[in-house]
N, C-alpha and C. Protein backbone atom coordinates (compact mmCIF):
# COMPACT_ATOMS: atom_id res chain seq x y z
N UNK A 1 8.94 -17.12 -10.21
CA UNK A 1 9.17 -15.95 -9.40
C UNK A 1 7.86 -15.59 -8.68
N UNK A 2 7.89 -15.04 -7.07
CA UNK A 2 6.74 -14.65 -6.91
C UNK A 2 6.07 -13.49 -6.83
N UNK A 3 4.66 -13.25 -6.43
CA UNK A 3 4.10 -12.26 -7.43
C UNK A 3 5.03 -10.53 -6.50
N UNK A 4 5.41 -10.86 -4.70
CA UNK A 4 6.42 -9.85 -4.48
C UNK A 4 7.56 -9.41 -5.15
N UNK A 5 8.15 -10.22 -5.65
CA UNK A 5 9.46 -10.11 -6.73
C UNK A 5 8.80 -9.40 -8.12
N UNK A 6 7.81 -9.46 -8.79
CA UNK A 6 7.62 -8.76 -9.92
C UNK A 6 6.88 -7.23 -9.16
N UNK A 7 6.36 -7.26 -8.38
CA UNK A 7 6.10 -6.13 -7.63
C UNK A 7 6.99 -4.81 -7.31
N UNK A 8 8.35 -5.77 -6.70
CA UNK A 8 9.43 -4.79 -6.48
C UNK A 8 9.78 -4.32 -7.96
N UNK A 9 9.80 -5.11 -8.69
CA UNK A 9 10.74 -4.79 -10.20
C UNK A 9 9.62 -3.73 -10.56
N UNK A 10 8.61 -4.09 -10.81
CA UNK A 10 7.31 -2.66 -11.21
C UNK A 10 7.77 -1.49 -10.14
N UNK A 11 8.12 -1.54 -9.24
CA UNK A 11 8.12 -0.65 -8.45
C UNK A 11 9.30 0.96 -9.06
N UNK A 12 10.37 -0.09 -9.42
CA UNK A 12 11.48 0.14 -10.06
C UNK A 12 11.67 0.53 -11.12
N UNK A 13 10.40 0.59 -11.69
CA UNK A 13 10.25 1.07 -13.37
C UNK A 13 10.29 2.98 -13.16
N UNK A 14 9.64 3.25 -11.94
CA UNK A 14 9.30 4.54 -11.97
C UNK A 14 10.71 5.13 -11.62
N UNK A 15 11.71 4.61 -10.75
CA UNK A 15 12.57 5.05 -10.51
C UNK A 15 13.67 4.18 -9.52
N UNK A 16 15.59 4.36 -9.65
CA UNK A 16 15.89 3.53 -8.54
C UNK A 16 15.77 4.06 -7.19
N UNK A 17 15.28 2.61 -6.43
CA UNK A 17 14.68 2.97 -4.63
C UNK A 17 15.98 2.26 -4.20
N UNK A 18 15.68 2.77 -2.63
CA UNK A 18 16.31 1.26 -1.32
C UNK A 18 15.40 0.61 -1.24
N UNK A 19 16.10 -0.43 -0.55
CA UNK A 19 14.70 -1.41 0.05
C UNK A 19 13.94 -0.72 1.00
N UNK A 20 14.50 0.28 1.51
CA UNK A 20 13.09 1.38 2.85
C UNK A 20 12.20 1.99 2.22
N UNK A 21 12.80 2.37 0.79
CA UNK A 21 11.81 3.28 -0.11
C UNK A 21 10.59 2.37 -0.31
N UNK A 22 11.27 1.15 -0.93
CA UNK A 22 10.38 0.01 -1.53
C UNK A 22 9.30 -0.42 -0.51
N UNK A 23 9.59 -0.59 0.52
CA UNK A 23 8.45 -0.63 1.84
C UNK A 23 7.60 0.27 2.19
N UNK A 24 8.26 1.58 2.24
CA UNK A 24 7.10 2.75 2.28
C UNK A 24 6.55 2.74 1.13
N UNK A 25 7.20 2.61 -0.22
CA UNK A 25 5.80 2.50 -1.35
C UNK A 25 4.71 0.90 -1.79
N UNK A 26 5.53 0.23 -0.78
CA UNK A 26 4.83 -1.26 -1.17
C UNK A 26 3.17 -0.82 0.04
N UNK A 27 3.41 -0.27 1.08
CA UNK A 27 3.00 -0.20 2.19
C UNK A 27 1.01 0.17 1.31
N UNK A 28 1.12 0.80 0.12
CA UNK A 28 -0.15 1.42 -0.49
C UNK A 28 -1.08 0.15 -0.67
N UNK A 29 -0.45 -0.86 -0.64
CA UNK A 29 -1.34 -2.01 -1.85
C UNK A 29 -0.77 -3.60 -1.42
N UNK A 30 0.37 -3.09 -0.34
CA UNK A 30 1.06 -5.08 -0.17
C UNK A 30 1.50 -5.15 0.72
N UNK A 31 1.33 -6.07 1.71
CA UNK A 31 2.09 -6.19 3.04
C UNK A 31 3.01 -7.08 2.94
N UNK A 32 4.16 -6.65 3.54
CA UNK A 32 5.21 -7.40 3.52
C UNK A 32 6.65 -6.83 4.43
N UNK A 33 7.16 -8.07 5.04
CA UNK A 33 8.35 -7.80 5.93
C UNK A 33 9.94 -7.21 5.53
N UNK A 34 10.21 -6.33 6.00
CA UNK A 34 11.46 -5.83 5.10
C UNK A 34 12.28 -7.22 5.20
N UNK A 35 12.28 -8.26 5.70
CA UNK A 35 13.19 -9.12 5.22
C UNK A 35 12.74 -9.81 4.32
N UNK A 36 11.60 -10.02 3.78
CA UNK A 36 11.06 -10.55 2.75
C UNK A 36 11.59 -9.63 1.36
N UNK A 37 11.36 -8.73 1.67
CA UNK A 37 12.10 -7.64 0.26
C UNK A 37 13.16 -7.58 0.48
N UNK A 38 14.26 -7.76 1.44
CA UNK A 38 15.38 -7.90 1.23
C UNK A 38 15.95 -8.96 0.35
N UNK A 39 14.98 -10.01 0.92
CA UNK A 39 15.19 -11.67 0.32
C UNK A 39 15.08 -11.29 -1.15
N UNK A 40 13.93 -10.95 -1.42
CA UNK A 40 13.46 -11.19 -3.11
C UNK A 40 14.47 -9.71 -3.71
N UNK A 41 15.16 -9.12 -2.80
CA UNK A 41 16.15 -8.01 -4.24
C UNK A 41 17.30 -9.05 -3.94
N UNK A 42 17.55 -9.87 -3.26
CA UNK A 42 18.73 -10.53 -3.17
C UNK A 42 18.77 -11.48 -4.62
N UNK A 43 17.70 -12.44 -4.47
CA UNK A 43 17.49 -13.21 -5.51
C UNK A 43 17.18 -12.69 -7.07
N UNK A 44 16.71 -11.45 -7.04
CA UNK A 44 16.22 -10.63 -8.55
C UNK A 44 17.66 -10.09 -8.83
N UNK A 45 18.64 -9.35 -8.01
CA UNK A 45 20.32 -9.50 -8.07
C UNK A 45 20.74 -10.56 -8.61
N UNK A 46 20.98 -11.74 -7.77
CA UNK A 46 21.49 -12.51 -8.49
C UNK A 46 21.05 -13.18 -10.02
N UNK A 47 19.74 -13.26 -10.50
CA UNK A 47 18.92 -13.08 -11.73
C UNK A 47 19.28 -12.21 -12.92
N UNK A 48 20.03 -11.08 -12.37
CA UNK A 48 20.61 -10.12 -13.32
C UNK A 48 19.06 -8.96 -13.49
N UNK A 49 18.34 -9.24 -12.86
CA UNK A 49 17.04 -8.22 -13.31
C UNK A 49 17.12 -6.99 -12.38
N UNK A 50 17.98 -6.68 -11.27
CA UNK A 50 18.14 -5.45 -10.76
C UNK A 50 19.88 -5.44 -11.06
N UNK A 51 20.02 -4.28 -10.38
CA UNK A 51 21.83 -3.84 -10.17
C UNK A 51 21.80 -3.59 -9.01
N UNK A 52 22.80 -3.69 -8.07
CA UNK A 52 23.02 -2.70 -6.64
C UNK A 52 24.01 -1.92 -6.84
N UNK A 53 23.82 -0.70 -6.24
CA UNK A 53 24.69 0.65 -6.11
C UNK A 53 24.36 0.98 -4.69
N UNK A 54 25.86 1.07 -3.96
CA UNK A 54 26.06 1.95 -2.94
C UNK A 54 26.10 3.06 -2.25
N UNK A 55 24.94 3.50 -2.11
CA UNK A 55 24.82 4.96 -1.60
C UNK A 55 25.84 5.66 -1.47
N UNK A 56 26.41 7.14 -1.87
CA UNK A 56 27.83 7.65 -1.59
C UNK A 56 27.71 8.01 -0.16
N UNK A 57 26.57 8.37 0.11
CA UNK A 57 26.33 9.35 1.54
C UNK A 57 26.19 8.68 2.51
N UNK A 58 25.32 7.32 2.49
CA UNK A 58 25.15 6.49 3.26
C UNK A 58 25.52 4.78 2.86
N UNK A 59 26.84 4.50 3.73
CA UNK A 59 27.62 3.18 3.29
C UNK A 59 26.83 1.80 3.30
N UNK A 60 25.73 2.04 4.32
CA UNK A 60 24.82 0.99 4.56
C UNK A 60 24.43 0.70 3.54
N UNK A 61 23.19 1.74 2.94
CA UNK A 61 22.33 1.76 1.82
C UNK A 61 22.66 1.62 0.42
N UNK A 62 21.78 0.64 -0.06
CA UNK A 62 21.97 0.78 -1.27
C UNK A 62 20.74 0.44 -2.05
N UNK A 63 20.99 0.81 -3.08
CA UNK A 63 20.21 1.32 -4.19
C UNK A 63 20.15 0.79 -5.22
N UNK A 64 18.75 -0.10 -5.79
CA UNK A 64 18.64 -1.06 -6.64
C UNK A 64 17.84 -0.33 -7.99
N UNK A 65 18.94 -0.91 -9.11
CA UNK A 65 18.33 -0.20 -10.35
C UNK A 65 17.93 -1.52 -11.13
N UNK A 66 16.80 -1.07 -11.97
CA UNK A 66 16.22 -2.31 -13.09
C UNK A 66 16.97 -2.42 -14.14
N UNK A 67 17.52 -3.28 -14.40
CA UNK A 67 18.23 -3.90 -15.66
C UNK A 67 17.22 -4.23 -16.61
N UNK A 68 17.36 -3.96 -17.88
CA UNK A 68 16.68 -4.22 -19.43
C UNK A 68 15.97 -5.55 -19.47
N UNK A 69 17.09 -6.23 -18.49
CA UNK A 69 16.14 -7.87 -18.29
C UNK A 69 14.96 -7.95 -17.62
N UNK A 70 15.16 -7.39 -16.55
CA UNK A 70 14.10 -6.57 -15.49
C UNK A 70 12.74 -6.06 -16.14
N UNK A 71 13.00 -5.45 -16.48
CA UNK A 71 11.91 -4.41 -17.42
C UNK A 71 11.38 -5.64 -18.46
N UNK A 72 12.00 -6.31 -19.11
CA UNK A 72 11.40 -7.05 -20.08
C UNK A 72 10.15 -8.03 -19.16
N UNK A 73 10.99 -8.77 -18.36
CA UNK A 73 10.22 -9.52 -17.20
C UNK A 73 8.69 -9.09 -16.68
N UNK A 74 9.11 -7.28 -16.44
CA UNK A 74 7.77 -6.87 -16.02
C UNK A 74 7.03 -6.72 -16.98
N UNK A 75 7.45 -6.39 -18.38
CA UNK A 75 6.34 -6.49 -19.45
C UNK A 75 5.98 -7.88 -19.36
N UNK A 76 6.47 -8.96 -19.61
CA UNK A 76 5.67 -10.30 -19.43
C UNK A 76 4.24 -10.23 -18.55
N UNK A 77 4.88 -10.45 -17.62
CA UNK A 77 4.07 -10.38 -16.30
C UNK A 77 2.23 -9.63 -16.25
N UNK A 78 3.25 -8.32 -17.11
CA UNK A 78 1.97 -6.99 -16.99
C UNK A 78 0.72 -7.97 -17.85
N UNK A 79 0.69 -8.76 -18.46
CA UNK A 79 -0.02 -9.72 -19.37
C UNK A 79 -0.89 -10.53 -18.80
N UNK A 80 -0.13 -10.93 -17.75
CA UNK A 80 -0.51 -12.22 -17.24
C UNK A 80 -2.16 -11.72 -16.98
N UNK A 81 -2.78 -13.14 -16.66
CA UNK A 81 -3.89 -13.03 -15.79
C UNK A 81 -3.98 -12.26 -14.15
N UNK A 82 -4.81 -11.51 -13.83
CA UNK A 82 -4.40 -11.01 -12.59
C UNK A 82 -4.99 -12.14 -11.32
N UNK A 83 -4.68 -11.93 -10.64
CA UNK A 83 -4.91 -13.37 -9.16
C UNK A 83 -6.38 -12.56 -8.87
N UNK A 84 -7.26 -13.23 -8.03
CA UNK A 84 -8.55 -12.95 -7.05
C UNK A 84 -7.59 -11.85 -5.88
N UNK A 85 -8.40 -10.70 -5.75
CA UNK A 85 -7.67 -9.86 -4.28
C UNK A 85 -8.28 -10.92 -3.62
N UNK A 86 -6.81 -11.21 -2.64
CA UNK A 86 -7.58 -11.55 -1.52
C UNK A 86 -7.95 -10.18 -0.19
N UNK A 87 -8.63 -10.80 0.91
CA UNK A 87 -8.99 -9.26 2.08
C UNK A 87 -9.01 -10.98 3.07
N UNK A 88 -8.04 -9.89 4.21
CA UNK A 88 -7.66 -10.78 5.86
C UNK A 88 -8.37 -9.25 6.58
N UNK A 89 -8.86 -9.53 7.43
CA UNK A 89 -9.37 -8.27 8.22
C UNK A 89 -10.06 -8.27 9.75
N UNK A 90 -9.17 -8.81 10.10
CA UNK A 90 -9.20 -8.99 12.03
C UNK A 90 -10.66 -8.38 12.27
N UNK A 91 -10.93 -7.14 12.23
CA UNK A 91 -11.69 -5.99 12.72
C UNK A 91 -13.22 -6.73 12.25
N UNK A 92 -13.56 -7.35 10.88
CA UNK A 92 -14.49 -7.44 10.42
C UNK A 92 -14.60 -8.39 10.95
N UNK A 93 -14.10 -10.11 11.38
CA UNK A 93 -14.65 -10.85 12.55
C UNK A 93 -14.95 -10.51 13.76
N UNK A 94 -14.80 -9.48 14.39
CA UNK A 94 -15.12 -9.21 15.47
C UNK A 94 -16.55 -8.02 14.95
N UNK A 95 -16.56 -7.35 14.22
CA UNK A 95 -17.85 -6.89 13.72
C UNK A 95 -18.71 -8.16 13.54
N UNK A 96 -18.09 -9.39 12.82
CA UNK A 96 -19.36 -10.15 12.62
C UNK A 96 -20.51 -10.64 13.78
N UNK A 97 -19.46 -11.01 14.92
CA UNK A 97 -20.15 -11.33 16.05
C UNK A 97 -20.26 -10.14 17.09
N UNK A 98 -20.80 -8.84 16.54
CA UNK A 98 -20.59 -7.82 17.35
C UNK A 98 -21.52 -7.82 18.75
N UNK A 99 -22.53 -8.47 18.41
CA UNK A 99 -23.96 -8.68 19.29
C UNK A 99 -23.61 -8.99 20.25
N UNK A 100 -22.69 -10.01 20.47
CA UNK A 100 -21.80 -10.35 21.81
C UNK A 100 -21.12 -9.63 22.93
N UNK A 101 -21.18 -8.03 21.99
CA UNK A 101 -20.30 -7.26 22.60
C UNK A 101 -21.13 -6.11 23.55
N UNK A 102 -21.38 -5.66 24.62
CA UNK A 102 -21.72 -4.88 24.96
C UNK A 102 -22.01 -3.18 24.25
N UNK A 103 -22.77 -2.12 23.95
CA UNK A 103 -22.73 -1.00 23.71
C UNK A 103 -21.40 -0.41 23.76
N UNK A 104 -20.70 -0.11 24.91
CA UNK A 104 -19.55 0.32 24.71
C UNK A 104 -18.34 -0.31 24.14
N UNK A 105 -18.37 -1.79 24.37
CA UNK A 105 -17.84 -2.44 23.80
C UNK A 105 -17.83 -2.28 22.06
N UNK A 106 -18.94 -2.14 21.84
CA UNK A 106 -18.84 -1.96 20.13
C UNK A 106 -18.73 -0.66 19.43
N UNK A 107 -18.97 0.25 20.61
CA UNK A 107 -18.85 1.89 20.24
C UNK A 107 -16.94 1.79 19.97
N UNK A 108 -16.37 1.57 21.02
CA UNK A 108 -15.20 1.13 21.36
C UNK A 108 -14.48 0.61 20.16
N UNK A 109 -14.82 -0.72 19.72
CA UNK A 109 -14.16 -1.16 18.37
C UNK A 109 -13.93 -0.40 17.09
N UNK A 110 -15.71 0.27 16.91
CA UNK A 110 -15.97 1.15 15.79
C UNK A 110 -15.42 2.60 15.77
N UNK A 111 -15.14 2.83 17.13
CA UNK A 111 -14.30 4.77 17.45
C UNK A 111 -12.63 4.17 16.96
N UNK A 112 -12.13 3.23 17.36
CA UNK A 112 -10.81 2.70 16.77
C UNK A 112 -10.69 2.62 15.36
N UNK A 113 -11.46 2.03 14.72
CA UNK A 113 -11.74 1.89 13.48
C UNK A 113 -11.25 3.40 12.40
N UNK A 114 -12.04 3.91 13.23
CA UNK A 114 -12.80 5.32 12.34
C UNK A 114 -12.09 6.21 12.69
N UNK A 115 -10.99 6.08 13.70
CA UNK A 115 -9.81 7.16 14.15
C UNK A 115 -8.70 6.75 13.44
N UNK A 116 -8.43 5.15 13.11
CA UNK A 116 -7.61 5.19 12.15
C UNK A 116 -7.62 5.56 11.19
N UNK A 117 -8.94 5.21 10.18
CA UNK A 117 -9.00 5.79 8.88
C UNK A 117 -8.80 7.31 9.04
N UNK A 118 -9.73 7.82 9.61
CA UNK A 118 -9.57 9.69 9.70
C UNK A 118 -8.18 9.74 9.11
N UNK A 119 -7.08 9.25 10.35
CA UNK A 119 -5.77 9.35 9.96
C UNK A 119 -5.17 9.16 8.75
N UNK A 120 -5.53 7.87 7.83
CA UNK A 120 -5.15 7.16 6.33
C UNK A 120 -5.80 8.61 5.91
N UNK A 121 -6.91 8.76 5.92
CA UNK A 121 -7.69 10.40 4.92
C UNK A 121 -6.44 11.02 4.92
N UNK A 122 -6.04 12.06 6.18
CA UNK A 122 -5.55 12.73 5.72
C UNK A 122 -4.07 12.65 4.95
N UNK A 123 -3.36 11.79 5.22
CA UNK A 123 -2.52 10.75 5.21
C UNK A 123 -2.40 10.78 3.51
N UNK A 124 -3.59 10.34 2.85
CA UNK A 124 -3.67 10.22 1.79
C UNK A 124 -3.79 11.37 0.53
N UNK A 125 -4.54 12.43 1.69
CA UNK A 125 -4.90 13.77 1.12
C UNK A 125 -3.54 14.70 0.77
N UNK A 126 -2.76 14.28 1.85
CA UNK A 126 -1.72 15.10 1.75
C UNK A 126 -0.67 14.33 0.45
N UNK A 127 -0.53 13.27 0.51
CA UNK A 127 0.04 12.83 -0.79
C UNK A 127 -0.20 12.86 -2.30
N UNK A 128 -1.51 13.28 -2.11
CA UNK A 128 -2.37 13.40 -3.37
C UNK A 128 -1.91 14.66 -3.79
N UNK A 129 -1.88 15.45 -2.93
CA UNK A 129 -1.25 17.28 -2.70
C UNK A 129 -0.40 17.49 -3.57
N UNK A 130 0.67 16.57 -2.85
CA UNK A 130 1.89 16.49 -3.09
C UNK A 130 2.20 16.22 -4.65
N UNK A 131 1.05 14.93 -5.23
CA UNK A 131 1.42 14.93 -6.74
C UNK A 131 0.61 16.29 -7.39
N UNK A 132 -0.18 16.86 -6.71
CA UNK A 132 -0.83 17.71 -7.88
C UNK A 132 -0.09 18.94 -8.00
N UNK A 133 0.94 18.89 -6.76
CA UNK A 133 1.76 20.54 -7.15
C UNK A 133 3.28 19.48 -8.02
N UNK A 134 3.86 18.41 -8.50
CA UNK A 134 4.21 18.16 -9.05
C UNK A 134 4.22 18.83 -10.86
N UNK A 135 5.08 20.08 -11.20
CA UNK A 135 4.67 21.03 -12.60
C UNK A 135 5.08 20.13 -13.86
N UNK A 136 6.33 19.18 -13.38
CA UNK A 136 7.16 18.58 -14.58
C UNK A 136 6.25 17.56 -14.94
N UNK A 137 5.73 17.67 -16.19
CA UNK A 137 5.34 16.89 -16.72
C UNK A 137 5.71 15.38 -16.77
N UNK A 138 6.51 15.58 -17.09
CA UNK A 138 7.83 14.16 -17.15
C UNK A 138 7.80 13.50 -16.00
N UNK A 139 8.24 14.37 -14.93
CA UNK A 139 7.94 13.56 -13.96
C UNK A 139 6.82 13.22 -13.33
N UNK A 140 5.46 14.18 -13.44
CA UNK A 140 3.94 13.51 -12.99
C UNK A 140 3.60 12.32 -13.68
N UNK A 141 4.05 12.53 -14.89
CA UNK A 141 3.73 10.89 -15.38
C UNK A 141 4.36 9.72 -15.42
N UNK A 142 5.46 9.88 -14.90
CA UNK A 142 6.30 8.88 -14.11
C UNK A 142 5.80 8.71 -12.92
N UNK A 143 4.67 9.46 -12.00
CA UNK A 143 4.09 9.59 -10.36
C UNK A 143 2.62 8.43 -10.74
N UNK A 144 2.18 9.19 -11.92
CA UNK A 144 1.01 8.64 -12.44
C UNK A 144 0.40 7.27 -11.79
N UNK A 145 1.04 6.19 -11.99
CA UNK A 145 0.44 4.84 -11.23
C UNK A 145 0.51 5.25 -9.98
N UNK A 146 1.44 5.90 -9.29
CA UNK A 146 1.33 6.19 -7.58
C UNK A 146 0.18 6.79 -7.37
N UNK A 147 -0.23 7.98 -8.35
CA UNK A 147 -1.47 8.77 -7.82
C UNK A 147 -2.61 8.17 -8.18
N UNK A 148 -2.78 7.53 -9.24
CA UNK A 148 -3.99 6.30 -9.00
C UNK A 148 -4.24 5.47 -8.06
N UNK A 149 -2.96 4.80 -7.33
CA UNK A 149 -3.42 4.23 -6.05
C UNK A 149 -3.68 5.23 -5.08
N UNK A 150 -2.85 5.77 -4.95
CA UNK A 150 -3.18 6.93 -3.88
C UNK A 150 -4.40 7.54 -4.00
N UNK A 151 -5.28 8.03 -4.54
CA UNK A 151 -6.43 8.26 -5.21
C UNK A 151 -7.73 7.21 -4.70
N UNK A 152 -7.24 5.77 -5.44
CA UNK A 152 -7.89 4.32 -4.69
C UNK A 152 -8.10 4.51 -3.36
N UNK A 153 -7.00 4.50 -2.85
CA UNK A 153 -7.07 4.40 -1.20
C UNK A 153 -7.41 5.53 -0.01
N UNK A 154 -7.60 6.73 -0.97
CA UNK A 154 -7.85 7.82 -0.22
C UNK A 154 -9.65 7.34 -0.47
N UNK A 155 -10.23 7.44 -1.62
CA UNK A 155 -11.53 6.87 -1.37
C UNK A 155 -12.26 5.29 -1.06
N UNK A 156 -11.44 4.75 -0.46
CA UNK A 156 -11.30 3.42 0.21
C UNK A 156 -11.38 3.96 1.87
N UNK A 157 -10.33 4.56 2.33
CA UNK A 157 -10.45 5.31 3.20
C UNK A 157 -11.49 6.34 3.72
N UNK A 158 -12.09 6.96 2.93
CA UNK A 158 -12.83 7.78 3.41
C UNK A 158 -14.36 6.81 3.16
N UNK A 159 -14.84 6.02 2.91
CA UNK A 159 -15.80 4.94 2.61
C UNK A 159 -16.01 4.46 3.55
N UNK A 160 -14.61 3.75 4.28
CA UNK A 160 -14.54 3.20 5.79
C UNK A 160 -14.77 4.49 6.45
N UNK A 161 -14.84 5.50 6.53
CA UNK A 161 -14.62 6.46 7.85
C UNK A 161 -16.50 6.29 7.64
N UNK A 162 -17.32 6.95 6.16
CA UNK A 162 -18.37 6.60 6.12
C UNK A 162 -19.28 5.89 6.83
N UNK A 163 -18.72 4.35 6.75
CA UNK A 163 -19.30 3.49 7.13
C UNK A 163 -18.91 3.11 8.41
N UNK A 164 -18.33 3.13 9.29
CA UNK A 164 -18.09 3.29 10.53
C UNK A 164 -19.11 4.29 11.52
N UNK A 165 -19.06 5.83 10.93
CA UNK A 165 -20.33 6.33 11.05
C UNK A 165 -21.59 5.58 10.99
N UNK A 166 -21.67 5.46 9.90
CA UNK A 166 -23.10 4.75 9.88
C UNK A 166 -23.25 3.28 10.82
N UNK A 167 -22.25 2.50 10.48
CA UNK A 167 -22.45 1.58 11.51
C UNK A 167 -22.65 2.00 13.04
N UNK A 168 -22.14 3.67 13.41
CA UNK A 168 -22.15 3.33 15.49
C UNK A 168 -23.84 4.13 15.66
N UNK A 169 -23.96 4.73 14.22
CA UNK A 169 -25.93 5.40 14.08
C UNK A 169 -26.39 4.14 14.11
N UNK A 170 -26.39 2.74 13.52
CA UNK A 170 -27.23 1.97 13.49
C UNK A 170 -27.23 1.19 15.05
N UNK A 171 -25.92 1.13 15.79
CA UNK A 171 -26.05 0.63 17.10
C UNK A 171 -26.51 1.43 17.84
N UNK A 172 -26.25 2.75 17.75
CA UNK A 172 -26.88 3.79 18.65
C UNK A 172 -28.15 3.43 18.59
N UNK A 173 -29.05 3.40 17.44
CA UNK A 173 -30.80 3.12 17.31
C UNK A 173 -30.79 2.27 18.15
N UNK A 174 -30.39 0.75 17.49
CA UNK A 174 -30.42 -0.15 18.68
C UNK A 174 -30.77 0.10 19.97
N UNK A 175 -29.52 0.62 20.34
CA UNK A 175 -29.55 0.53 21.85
C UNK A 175 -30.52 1.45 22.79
N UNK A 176 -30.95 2.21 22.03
CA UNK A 176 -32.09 2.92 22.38
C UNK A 176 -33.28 2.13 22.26
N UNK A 177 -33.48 1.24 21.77
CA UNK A 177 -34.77 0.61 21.87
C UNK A 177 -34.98 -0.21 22.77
């Protein structure tokens, strides 16, 4: 099985999603195409490790619950050795050879940069919000792994906004000299 398929099933421990849910919460930590998660609940279905249920409200949607097999699976797994992160990052090859780039040219790359993150900050801030006015016990600690990543990535995020700063101070010197 691959490591997206035990992903979705972890996902599923906290509660049953759609596959849209599963994308907006995969979106924290994994990239991936909703037809790719369509694919892998198709195949974890037929496996017996999810169930599908039909939305009453909406005929389209449906709604995948973890089966006991499921859950056992993800305890395996939770064991395993974890893989090397890998990092793909367009932005940082073009930082590498930034010298190439004119002043505005690199002000330019780095104001893109640092307007996105701003955005992830608050983005992140507000979700963080969101778990801390969470009162039910029961259920914050069912949120619990979400607000650890969320947490991760809000200071991941604000690191990059950091360092983006600091990187357009160090071209600014530059270019003054």
């Amino acid at each position: 099985m691959n490591t997206l398929s035990y992903i979705l099933l972890c996902m599923l421990v906290r509660k049953p999603c759609s596959g849209y849910e599963l994308k907006q919460y995969l979106t924290l930590f994994w990239e991936s195409h909703h037809s790719q998660i369509y694919t892998a609940l198709g195949k974890l279905h037929e496996q017996g490790y999810v169930t599908v249920e039909n939305d009453a409200t909406h005929k389209q949607k449906k709604i995948y619950h973890l089966t006991e097999t499921g859950k056992a699976i993800v305890a395996e797994w939770l064991v395993e050795e974890n893989k090397a992160p890998s990092q793909r990052d367009e932005f940082l090859a073009k930082v590498y050879v930034i010298a190439l780039m004119d002043h505005q040219q690199a002000t330019e790359l780095l104001q893109d940069r640092l307007q996105h993150y701003r955005k992830m900050v608050k983005k992140y801030e507000q979700k963080t919000e969101e778990y801390d006015a969470i009162t039910d016990t029961i259920e914050k600690e069912r949120n619990l792994g979400r607000y650890l990543i969320l947490e991760r990535r809000l200071i991941m995020c604000t690191a990059e906004v950091e360092w983006c700063v600091w990187a357009q101070s160090t071209i600014d010197r530059l270019n003054t000299n």
